[in-house]
C-alpha atoms as a PDB file:
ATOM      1  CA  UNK A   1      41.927 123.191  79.421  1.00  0.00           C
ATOM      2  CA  UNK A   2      40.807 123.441  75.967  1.00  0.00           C
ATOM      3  CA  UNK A   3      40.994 120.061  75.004  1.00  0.00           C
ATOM      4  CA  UNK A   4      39.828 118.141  77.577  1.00  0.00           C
ATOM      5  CA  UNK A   5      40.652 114.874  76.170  1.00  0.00           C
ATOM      6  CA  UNK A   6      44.182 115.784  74.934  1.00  0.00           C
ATOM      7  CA  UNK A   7      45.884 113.975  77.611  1.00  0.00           C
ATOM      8  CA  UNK A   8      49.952 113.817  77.987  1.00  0.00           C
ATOM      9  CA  UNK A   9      50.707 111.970  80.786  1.00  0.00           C
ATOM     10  CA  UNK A  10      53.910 110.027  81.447  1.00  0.00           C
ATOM     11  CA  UNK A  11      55.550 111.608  78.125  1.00  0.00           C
ATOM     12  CA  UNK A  12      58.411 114.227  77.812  1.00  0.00           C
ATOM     13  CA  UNK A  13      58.090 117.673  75.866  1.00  0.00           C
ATOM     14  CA  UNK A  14      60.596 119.703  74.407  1.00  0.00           C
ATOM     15  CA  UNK A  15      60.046 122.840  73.463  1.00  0.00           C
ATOM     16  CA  UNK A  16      62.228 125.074  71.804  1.00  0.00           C
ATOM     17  CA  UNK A  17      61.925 128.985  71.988  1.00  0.00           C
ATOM     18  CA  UNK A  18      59.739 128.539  74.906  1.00  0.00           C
ATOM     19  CA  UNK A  19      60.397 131.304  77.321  1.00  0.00           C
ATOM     20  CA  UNK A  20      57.633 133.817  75.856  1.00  0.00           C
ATOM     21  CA  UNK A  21      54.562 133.934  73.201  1.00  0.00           C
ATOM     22  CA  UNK A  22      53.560 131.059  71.412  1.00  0.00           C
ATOM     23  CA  UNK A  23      56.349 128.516  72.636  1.00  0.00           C
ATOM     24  CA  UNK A  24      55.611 128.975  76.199  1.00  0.00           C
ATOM     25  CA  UNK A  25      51.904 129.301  75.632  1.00  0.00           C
ATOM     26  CA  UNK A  26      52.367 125.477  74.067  1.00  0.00           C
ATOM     27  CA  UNK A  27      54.622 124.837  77.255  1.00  0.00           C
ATOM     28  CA  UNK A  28      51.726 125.651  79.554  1.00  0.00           C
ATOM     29  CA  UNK A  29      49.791 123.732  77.406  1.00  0.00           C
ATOM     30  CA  UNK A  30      51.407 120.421  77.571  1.00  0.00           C
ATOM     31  CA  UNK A  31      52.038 120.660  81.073  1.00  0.00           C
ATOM     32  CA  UNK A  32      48.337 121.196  82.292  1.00  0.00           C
ATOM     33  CA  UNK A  33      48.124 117.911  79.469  1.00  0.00           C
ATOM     34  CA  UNK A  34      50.122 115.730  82.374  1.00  0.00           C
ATOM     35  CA  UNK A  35      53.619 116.280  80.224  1.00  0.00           C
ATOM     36  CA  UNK A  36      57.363 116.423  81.538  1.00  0.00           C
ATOM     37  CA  UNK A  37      58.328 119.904  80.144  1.00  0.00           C
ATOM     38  CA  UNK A  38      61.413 120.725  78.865  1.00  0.00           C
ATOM     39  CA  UNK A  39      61.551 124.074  77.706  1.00  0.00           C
ATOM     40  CA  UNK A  40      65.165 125.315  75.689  1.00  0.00           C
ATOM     41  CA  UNK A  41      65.528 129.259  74.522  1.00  0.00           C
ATOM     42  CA  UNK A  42      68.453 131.632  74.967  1.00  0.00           C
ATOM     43  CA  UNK A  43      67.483 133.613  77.616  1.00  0.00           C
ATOM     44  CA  UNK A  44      65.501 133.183  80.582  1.00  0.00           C
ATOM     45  CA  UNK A  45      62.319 135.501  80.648  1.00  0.00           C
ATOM     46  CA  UNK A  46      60.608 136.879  84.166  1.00  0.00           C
ATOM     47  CA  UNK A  47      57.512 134.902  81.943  1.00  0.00           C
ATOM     48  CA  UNK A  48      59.427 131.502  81.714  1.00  0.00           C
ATOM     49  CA  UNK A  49      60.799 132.311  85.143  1.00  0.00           C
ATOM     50  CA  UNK A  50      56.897 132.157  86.577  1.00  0.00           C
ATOM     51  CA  UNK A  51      55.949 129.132  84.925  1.00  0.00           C
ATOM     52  CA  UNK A  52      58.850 127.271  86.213  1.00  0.00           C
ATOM     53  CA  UNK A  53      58.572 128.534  89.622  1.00  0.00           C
ATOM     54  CA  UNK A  54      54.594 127.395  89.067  1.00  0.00           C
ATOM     55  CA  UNK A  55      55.903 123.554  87.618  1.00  0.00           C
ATOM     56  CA  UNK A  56      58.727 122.600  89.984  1.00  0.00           C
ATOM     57  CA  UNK A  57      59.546 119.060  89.557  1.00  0.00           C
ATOM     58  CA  UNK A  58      57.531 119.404  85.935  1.00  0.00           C
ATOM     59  CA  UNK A  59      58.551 122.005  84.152  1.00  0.00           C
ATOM     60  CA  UNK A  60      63.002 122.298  83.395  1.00  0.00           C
ATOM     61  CA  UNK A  61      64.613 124.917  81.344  1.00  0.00           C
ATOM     62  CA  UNK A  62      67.901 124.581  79.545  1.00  0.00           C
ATOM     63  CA  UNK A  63      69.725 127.588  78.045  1.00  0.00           C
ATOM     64  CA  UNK A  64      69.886 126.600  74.188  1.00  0.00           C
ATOM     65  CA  UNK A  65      70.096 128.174  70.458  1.00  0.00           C
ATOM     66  CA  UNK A  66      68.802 126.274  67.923  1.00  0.00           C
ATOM     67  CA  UNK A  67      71.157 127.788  65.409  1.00  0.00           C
ATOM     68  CA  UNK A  68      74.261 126.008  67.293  1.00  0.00           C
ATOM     69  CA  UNK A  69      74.376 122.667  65.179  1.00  0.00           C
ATOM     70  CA  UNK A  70      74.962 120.565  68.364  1.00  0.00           C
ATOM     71  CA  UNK A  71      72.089 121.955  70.193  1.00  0.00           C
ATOM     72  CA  UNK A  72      69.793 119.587  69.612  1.00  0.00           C
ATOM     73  CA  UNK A  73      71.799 116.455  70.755  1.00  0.00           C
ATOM     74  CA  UNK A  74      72.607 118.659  73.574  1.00  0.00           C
ATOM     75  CA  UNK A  75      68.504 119.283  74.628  1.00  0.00           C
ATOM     76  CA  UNK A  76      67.864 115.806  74.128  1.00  0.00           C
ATOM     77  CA  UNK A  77      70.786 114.450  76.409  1.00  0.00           C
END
């Protein structure tokens, strides 16, 4: 892990357009950190597919756009 010392445990992510490039690489990130991952994008990637299937128990997905003004409230729920 790069930072060794950044530790996450027993705190909840969310990360928004997570299911490829720099939002799931952030994902991965705070999971190896100890984090409860919530990842939210619009579509479900064979890339955010793996890392779930990796993180079961850890790592959740929920199908939301950010542009939808009740998203948020809905990804926090």
């Amino acid at each position: 892990m790069p930072l060794s010392s950044f530790r996450l445990d027993n705190k909840v992510a969310l990360v928004t357009g997570g299911n490829r490039g720099i939002g799931l690489a952030i994902a991965e990130l705070f999971a190896e950190a100890g984090a409860k991952v919530m990842v939210t994008s619009r579509s479900e990637t064979p890339a955010l597919k793996a890392f779930l299937a990796a993180n079961p128990g850890t790592v959740h997905w929920i199908k939301a756009d950010v542009t939808d003004e009740d998203a948020p409230e809905t990804m926090v729920k």
